[in-house]
PDB file of N, CA and C in Angstrom:
ATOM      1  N   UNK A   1      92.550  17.903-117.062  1.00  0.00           N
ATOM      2  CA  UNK A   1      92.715  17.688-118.486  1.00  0.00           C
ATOM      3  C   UNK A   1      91.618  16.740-118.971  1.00  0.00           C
ATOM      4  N   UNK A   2      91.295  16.954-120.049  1.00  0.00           N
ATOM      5  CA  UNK A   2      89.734  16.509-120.446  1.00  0.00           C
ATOM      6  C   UNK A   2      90.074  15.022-121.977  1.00  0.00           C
ATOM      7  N   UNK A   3      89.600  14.294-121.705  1.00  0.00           N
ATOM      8  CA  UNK A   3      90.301  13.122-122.767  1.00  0.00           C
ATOM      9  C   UNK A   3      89.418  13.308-124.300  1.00  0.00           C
ATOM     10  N   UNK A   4      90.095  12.762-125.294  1.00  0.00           N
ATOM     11  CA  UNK A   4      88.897  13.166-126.019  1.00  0.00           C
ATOM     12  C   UNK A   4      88.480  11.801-126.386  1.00  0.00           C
ATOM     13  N   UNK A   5      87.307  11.733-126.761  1.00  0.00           N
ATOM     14  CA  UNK A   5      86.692   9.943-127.114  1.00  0.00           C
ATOM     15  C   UNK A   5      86.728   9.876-128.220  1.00  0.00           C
ATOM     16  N   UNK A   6      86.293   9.200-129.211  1.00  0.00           N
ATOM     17  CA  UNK A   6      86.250   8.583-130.199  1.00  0.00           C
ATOM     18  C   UNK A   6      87.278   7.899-131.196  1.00  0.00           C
ATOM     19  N   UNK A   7      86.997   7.431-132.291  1.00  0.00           N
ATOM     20  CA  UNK A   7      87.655   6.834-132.936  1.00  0.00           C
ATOM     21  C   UNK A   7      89.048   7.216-133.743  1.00  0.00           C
ATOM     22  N   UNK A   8      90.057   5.997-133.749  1.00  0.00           N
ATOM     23  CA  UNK A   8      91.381   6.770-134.409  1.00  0.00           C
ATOM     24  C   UNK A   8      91.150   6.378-135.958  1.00  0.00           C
ATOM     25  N   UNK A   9      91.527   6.806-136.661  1.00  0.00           N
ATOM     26  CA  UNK A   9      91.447   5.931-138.474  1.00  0.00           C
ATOM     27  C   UNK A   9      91.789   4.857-138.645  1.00  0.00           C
ATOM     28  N   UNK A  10      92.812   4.388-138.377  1.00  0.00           N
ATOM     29  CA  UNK A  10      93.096   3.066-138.343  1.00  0.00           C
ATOM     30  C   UNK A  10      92.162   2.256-137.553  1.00  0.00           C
ATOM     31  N   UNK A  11      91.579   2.140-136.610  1.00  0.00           N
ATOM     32  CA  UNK A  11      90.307   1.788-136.154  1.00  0.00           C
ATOM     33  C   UNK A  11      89.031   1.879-136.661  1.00  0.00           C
ATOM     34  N   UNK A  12      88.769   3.100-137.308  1.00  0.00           N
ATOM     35  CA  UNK A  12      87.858   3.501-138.451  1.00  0.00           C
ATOM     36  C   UNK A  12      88.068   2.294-139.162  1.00  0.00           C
ATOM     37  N   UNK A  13      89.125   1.636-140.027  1.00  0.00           N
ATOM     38  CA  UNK A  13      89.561   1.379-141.055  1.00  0.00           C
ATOM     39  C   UNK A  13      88.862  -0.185-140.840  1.00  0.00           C
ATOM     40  N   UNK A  14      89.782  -0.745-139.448  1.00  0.00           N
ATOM     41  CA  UNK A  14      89.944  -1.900-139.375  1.00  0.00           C
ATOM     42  C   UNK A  14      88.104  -2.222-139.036  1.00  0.00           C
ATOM     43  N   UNK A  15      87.536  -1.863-138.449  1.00  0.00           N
ATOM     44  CA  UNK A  15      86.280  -1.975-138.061  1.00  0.00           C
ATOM     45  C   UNK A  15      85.282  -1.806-139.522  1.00  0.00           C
ATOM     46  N   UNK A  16      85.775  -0.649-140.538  1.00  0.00           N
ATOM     47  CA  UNK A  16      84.882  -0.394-141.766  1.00  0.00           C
ATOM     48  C   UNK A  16      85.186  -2.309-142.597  1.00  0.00           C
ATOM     49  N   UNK A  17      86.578  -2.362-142.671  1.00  0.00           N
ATOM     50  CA  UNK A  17      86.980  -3.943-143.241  1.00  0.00           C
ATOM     51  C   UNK A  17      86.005  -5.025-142.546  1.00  0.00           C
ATOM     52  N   UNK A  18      85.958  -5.083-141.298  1.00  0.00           N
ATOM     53  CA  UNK A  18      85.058  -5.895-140.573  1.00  0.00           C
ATOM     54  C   UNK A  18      83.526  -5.861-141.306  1.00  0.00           C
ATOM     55  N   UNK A  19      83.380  -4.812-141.448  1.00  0.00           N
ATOM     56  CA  UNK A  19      81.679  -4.511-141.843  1.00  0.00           C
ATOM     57  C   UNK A  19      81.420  -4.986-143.131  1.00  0.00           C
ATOM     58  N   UNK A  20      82.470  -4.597-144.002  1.00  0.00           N
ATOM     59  CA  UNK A  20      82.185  -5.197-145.610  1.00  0.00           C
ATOM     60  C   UNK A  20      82.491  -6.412-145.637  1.00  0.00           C
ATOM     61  N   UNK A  21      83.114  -6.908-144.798  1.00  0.00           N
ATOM     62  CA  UNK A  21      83.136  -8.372-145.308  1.00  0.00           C
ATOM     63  C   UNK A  21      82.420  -9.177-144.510  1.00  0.00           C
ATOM     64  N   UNK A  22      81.430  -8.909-143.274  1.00  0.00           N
ATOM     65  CA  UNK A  22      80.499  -9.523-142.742  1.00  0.00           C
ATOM     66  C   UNK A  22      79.226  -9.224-143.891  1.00  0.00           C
ATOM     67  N   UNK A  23      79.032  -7.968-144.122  1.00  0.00           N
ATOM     68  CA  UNK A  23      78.070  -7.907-145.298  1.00  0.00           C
ATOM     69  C   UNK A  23      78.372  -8.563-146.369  1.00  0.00           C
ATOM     70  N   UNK A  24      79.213  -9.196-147.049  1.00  0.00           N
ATOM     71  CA  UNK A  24      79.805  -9.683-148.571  1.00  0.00           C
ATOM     72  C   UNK A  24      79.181 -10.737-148.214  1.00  0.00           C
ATOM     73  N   UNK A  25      79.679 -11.342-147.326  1.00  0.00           N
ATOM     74  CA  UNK A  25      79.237 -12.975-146.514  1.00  0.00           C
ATOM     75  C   UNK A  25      77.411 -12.926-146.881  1.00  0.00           C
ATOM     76  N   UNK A  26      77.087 -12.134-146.148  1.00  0.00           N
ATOM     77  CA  UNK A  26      75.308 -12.014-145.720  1.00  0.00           C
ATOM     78  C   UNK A  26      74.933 -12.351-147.310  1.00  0.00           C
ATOM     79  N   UNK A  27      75.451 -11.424-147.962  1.00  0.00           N
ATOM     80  CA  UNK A  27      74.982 -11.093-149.503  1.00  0.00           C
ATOM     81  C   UNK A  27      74.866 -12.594-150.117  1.00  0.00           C
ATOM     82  N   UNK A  28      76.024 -13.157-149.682  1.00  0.00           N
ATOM     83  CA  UNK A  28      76.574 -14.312-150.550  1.00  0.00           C
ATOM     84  C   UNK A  28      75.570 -15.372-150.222  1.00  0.00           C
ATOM     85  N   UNK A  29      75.282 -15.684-148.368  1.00  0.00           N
ATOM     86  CA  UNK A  29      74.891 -16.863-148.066  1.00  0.00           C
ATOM     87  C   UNK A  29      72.995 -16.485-148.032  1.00  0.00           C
ATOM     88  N   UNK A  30      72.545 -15.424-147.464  1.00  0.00           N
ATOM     89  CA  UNK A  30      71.149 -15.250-147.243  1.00  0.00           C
ATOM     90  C   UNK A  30      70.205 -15.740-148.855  1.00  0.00           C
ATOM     91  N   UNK A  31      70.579 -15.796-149.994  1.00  0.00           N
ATOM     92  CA  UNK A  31      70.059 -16.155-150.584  1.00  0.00           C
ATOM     93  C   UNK A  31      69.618 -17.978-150.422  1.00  0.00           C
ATOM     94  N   UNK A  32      70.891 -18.336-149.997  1.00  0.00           N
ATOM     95  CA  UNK A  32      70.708 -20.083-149.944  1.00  0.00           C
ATOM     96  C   UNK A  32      70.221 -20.444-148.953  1.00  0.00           C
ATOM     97  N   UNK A  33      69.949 -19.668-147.642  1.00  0.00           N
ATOM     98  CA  UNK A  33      69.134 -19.749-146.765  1.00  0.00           C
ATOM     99  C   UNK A  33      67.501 -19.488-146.912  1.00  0.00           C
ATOM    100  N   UNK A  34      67.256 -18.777-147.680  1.00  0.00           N
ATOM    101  CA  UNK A  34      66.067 -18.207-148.085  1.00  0.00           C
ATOM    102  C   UNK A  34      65.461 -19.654-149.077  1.00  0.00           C
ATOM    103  N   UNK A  35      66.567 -19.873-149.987  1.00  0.00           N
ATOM    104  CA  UNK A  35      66.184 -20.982-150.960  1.00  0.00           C
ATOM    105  C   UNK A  35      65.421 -22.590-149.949  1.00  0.00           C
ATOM    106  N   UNK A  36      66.565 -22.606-148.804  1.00  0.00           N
ATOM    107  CA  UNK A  36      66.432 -23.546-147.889  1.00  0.00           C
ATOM    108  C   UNK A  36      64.483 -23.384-147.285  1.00  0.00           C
ATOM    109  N   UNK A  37      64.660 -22.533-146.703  1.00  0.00           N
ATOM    110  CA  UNK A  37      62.972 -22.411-145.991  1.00  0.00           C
ATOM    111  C   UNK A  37      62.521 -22.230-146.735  1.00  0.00           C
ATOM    112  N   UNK A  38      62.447 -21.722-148.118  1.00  0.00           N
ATOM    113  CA  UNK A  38      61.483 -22.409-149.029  1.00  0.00           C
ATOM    114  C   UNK A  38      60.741 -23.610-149.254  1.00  0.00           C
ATOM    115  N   UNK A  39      62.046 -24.324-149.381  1.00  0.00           N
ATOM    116  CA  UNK A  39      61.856 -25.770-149.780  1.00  0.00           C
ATOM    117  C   UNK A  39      61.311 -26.475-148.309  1.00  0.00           C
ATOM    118  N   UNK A  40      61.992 -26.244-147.725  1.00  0.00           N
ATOM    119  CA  UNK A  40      61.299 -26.730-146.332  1.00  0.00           C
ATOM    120  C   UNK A  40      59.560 -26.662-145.992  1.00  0.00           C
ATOM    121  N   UNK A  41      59.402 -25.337-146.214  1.00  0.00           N
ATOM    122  CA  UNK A  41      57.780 -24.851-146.106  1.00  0.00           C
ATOM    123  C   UNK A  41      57.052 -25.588-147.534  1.00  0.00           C
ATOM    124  N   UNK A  42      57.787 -25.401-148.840  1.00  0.00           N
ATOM    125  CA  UNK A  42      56.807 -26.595-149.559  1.00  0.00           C
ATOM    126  C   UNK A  42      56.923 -27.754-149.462  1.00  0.00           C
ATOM    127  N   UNK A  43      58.158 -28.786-148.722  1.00  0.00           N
ATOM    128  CA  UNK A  43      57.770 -30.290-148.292  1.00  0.00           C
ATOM    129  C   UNK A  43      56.411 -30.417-147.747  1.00  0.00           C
ATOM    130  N   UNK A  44      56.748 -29.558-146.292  1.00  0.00           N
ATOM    131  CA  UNK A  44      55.467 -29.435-145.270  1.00  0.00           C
ATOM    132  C   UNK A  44      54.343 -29.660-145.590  1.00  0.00           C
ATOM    133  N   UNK A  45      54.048 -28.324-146.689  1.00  0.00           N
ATOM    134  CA  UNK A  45      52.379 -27.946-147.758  1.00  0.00           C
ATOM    135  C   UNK A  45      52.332 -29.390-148.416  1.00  0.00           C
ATOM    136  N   UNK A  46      53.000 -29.606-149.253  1.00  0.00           N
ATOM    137  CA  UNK A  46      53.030 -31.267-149.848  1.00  0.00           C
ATOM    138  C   UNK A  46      52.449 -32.122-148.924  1.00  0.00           C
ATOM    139  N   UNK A  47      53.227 -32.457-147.647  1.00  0.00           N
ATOM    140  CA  UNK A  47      52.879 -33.444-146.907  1.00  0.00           C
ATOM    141  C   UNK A  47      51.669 -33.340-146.369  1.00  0.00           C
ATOM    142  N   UNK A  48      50.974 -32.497-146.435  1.00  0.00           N
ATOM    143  CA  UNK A  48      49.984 -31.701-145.437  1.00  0.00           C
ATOM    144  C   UNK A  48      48.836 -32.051-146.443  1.00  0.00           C
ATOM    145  N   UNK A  49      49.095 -31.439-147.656  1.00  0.00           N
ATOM    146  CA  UNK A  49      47.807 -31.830-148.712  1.00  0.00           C
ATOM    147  C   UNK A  49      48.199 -33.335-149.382  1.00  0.00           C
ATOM    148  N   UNK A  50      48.433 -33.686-149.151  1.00  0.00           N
ATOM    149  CA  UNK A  50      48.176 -35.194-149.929  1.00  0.00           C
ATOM    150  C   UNK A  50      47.603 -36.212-149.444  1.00  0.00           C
ATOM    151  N   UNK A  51      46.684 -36.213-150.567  1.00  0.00           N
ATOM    152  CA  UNK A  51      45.782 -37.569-150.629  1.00  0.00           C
ATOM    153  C   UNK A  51      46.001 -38.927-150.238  1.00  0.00           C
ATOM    154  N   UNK A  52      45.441 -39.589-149.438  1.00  0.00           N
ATOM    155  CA  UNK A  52      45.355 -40.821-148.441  1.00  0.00           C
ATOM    156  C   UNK A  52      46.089 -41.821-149.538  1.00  0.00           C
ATOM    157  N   UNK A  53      46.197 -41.851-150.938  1.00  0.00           N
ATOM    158  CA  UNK A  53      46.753 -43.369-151.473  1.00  0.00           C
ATOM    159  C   UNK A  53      47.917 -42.523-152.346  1.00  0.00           C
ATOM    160  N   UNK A  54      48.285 -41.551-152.223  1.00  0.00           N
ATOM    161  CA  UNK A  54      48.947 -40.742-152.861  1.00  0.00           C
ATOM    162  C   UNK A  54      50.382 -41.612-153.518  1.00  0.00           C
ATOM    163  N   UNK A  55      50.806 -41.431-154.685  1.00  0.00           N
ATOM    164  CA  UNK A  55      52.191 -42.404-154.840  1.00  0.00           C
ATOM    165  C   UNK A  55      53.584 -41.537-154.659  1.00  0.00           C
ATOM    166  N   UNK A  56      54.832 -41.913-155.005  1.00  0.00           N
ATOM    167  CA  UNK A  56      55.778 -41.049-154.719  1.00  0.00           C
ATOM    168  C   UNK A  56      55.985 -40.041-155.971  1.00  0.00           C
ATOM    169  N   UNK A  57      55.573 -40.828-157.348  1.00  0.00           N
ATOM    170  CA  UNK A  57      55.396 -39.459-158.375  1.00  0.00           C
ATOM    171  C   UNK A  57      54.498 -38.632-158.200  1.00  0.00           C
ATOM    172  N   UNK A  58      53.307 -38.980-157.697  1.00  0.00           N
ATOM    173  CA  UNK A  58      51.964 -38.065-157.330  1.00  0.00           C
ATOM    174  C   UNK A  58      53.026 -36.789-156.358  1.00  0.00           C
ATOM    175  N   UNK A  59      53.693 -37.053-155.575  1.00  0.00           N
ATOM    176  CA  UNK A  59      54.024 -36.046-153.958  1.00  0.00           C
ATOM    177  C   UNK A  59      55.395 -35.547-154.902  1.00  0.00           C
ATOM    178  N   UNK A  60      56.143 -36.148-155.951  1.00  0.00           N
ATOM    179  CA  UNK A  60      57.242 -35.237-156.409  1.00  0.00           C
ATOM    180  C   UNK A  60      56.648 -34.440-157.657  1.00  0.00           C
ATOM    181  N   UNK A  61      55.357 -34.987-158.109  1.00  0.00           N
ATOM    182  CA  UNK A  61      54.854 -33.868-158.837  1.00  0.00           C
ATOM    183  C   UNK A  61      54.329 -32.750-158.540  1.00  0.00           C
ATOM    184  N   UNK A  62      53.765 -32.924-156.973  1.00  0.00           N
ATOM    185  CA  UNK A  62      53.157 -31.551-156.812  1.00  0.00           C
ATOM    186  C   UNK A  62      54.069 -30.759-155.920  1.00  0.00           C
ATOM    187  N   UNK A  63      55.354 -31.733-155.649  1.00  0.00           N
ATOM    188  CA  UNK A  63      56.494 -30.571-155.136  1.00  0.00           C
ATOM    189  C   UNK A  63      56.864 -29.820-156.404  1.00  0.00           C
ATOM    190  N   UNK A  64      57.279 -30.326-157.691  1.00  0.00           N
ATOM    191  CA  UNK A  64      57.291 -29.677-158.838  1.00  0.00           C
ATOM    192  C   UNK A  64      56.571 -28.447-159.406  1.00  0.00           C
ATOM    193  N   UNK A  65      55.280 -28.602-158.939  1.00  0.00           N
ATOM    194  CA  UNK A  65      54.517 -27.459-158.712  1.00  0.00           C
ATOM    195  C   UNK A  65      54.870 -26.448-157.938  1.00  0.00           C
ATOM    196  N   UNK A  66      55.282 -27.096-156.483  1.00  0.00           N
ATOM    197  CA  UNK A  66      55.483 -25.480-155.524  1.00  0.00           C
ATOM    198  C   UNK A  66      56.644 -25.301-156.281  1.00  0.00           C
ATOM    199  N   UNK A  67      57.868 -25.692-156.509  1.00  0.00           N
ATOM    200  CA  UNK A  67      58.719 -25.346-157.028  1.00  0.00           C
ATOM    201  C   UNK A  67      59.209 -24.373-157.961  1.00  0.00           C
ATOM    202  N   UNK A  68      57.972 -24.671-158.771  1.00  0.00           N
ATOM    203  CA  UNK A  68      58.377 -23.724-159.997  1.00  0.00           C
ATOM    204  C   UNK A  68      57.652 -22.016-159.423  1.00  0.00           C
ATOM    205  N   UNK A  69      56.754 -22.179-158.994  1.00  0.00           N
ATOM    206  CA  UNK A  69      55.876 -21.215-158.414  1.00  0.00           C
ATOM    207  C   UNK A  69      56.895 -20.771-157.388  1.00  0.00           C
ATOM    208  N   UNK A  70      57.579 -21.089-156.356  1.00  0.00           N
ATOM    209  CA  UNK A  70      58.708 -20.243-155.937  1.00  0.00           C
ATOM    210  C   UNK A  70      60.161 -20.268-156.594  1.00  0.00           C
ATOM    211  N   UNK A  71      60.298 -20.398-158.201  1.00  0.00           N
ATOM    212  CA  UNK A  71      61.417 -20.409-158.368  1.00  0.00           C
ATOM    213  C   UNK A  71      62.604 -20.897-157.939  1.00  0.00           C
ATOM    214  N   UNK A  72      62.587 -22.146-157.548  1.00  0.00           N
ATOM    215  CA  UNK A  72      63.332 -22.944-156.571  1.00  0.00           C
ATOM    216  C   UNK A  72      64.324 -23.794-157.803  1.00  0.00           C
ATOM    217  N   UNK A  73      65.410 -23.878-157.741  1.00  0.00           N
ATOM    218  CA  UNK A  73      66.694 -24.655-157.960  1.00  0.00           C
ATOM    219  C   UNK A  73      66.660 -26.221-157.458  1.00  0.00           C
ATOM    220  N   UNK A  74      66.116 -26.765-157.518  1.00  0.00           N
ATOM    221  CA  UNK A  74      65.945 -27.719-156.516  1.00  0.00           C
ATOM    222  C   UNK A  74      65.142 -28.983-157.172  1.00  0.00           C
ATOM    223  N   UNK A  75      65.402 -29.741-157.563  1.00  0.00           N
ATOM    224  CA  UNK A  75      64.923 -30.913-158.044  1.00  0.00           C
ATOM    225  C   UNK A  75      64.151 -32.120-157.568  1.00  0.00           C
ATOM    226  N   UNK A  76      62.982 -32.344-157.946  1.00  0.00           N
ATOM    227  CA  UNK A  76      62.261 -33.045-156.894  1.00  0.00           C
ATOM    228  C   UNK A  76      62.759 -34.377-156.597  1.00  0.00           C
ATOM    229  N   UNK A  77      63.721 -34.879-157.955  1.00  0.00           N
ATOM    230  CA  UNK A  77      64.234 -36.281-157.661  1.00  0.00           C
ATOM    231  C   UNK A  77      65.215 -36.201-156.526  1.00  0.00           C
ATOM    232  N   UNK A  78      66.087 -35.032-155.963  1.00  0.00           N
ATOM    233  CA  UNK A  78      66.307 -35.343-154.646  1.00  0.00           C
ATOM    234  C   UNK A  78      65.917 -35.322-153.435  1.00  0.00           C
ATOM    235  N   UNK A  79      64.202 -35.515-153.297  1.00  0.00           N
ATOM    236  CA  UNK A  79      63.426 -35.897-152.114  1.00  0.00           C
ATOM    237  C   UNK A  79      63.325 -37.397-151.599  1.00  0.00           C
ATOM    238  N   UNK A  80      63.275 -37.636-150.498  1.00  0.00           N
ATOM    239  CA  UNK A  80      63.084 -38.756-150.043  1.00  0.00           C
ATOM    240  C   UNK A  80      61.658 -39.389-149.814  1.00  0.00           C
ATOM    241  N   UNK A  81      61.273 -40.045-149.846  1.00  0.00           N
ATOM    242  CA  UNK A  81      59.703 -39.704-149.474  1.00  0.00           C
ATOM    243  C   UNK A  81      59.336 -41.663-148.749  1.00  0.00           C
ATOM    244  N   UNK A  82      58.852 -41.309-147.567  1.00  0.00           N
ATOM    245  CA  UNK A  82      58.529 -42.785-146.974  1.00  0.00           C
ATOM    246  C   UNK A  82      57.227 -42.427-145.893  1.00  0.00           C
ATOM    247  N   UNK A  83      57.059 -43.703-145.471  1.00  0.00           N
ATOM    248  CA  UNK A  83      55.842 -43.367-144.400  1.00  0.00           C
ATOM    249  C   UNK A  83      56.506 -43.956-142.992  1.00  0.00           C
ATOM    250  N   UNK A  84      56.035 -43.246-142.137  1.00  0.00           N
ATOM    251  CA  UNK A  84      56.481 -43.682-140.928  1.00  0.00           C
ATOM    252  C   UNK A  84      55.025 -43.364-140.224  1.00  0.00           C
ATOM    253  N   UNK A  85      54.941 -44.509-139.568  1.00  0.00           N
ATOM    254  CA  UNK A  85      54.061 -44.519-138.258  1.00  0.00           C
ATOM    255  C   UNK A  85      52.345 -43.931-139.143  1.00  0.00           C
ATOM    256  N   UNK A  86      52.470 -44.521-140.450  1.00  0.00           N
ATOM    257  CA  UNK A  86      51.275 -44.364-141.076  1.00  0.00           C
ATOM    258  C   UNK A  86      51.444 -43.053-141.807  1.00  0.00           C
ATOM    259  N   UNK A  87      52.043 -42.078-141.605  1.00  0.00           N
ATOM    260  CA  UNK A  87      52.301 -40.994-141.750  1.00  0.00           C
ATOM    261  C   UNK A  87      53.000 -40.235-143.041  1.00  0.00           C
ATOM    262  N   UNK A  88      53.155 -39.617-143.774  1.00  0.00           N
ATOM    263  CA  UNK A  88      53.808 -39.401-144.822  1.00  0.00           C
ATOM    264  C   UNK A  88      54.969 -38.296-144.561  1.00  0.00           C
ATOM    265  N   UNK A  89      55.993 -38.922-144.227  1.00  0.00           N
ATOM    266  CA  UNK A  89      57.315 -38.158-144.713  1.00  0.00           C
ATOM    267  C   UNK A  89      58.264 -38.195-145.526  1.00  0.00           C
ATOM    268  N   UNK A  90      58.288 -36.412-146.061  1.00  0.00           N
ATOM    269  CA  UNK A  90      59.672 -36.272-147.117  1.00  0.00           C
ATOM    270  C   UNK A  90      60.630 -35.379-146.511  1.00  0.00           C
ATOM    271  N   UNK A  91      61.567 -36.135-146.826  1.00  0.00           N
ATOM    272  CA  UNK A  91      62.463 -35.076-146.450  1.00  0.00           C
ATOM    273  C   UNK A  91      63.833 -34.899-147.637  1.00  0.00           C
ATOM    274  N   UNK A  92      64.857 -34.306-147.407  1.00  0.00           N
ATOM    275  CA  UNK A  92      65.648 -34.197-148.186  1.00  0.00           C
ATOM    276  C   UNK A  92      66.702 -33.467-147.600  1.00  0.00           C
ATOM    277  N   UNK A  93      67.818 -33.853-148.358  1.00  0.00           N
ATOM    278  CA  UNK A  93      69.329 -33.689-147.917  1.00  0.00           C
ATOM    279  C   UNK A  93      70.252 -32.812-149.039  1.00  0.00           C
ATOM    280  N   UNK A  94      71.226 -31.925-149.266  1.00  0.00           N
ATOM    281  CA  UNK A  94      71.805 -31.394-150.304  1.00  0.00           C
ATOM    282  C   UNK A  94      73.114 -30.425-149.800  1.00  0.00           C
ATOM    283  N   UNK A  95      73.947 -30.103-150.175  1.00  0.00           N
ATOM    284  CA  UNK A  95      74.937 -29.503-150.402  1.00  0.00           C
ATOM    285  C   UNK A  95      75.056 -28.598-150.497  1.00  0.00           C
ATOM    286  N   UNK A  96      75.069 -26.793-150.596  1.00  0.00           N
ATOM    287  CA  UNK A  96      75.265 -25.562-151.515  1.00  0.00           C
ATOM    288  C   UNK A  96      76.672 -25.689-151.199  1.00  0.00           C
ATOM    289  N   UNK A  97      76.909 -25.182-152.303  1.00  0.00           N
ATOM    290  CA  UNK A  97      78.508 -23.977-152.583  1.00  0.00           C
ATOM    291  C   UNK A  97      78.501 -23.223-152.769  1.00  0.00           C
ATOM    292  N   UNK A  98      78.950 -22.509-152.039  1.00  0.00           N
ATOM    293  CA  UNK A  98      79.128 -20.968-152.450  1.00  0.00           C
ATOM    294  C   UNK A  98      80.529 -20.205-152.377  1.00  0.00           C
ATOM    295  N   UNK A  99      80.751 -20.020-153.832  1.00  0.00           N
ATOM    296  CA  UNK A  99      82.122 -19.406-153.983  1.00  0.00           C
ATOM    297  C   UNK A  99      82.290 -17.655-153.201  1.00  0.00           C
ATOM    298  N   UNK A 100      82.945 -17.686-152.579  1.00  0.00           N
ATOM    299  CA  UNK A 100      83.216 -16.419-152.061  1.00  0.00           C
ATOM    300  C   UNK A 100      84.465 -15.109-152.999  1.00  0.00           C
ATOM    301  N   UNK A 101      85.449 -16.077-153.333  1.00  0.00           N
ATOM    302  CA  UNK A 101      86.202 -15.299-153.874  1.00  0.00           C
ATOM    303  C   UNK A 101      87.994 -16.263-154.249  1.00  0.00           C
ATOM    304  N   UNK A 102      88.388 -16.106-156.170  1.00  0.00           N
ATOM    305  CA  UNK A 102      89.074 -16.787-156.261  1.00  0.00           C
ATOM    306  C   UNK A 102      88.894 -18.539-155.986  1.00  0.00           C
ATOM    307  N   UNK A 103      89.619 -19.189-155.307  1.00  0.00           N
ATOM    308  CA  UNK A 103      89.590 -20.389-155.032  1.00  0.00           C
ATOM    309  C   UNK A 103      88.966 -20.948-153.390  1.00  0.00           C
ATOM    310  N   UNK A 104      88.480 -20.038-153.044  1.00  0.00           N
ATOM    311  CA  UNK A 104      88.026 -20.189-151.572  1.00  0.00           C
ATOM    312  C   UNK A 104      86.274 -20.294-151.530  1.00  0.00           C
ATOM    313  N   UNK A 105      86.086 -21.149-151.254  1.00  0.00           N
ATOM    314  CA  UNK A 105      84.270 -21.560-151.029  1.00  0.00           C
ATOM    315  C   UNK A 105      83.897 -22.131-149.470  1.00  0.00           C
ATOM    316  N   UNK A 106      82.355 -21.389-149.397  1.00  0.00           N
ATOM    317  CA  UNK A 106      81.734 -22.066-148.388  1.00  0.00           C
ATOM    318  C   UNK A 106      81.311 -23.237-148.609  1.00  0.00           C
ATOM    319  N   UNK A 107      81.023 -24.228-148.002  1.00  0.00           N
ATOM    320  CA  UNK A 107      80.114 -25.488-148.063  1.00  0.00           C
ATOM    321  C   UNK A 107      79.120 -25.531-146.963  1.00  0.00           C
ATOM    322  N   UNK A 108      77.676 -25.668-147.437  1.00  0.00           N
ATOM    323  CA  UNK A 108      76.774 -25.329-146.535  1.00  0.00           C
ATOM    324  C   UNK A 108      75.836 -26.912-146.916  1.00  0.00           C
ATOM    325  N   UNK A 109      75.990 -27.734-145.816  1.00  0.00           N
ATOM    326  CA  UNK A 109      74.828 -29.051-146.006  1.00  0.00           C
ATOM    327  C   UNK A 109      73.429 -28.579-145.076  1.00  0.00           C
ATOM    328  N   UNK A 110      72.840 -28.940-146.266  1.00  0.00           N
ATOM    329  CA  UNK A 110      71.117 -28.422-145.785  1.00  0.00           C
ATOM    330  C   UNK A 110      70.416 -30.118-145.305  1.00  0.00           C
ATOM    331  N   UNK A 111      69.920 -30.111-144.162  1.00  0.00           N
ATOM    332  CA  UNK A 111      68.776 -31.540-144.703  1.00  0.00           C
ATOM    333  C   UNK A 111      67.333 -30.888-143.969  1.00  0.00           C
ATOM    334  N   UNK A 112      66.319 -31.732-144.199  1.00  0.00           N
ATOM    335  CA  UNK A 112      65.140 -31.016-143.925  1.00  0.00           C
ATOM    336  C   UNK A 112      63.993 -32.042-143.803  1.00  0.00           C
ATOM    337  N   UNK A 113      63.198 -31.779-143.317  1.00  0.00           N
ATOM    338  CA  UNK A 113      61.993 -32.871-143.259  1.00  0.00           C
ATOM    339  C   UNK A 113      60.665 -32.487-142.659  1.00  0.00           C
ATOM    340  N   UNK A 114      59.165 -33.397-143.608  1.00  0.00           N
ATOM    341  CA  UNK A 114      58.349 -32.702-143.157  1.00  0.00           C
ATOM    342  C   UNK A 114      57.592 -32.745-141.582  1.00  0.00           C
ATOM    343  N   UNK A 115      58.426 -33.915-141.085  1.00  0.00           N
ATOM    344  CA  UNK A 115      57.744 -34.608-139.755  1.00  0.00           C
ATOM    345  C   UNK A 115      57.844 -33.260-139.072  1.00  0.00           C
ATOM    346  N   UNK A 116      57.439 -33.204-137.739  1.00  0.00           N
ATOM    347  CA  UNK A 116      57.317 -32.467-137.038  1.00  0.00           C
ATOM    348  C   UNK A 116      58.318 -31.787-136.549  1.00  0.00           C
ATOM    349  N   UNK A 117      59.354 -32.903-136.554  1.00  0.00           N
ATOM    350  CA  UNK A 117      60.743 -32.176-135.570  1.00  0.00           C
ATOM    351  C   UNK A 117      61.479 -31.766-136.578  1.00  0.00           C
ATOM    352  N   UNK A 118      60.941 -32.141-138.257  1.00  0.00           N
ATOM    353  CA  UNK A 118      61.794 -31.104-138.983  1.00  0.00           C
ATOM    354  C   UNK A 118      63.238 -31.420-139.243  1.00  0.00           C
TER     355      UNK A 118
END
């Protein structure tokens, strides 16, 4: 007697539920991830081009620049900006929310920095 393979409907079902709501998720969060390495890659460029006496409005103005040029949400007054070891680092820290549905939200804390280890 020969078995037959594949799927029952209710398995169909429960597995199709699995799929849309791993995709709903993707939909929801890949944008704020995308927003994230943005901002990350223009600290970097910032830190990378700036001038030897540079001040902290000089480095949040020309993050203001990448900013607008990638359409970024993101405000330069919440950068940090100090020197270490002679060196110029910014980094920055922030929050997303992301409502999923009704009264239920993700909370996603981003921080980031231009030093090396990031």
């Amino acid at each position: 007697m020969k078995y037959q393979r594949g799927f029952t409907l209710s398995g169909l079902m429960v597995w199709g539920f699995v799929l849309v709501v791993v995709a709903a998720l993707g939909l929801k969060v890949v944008p704020s991830a995308i927003e994230y390495y943005k901002i990350q890659k223009d600290i970097k460029a910032v830190a990378q081009n700036a001038p030897q006496g540079a001040t902290v409005a000089d480095i949040k103005r020309s993050f203001s620049k990448y900013a607008e040029i990638d359409h970024l949400d993101f405000s330069p007054d919440q950068l940090d900006v100090s020197k270490e070891g002679g060196q110029l680092v910014i980094s920055f820290g922030y929050e997303k929310r992301i409502n999923l549905f009704r009264n239920v939200s993700l909370v996603i804390e981003y921080q980031g920095s231009s030093a090396s280890g990031g």
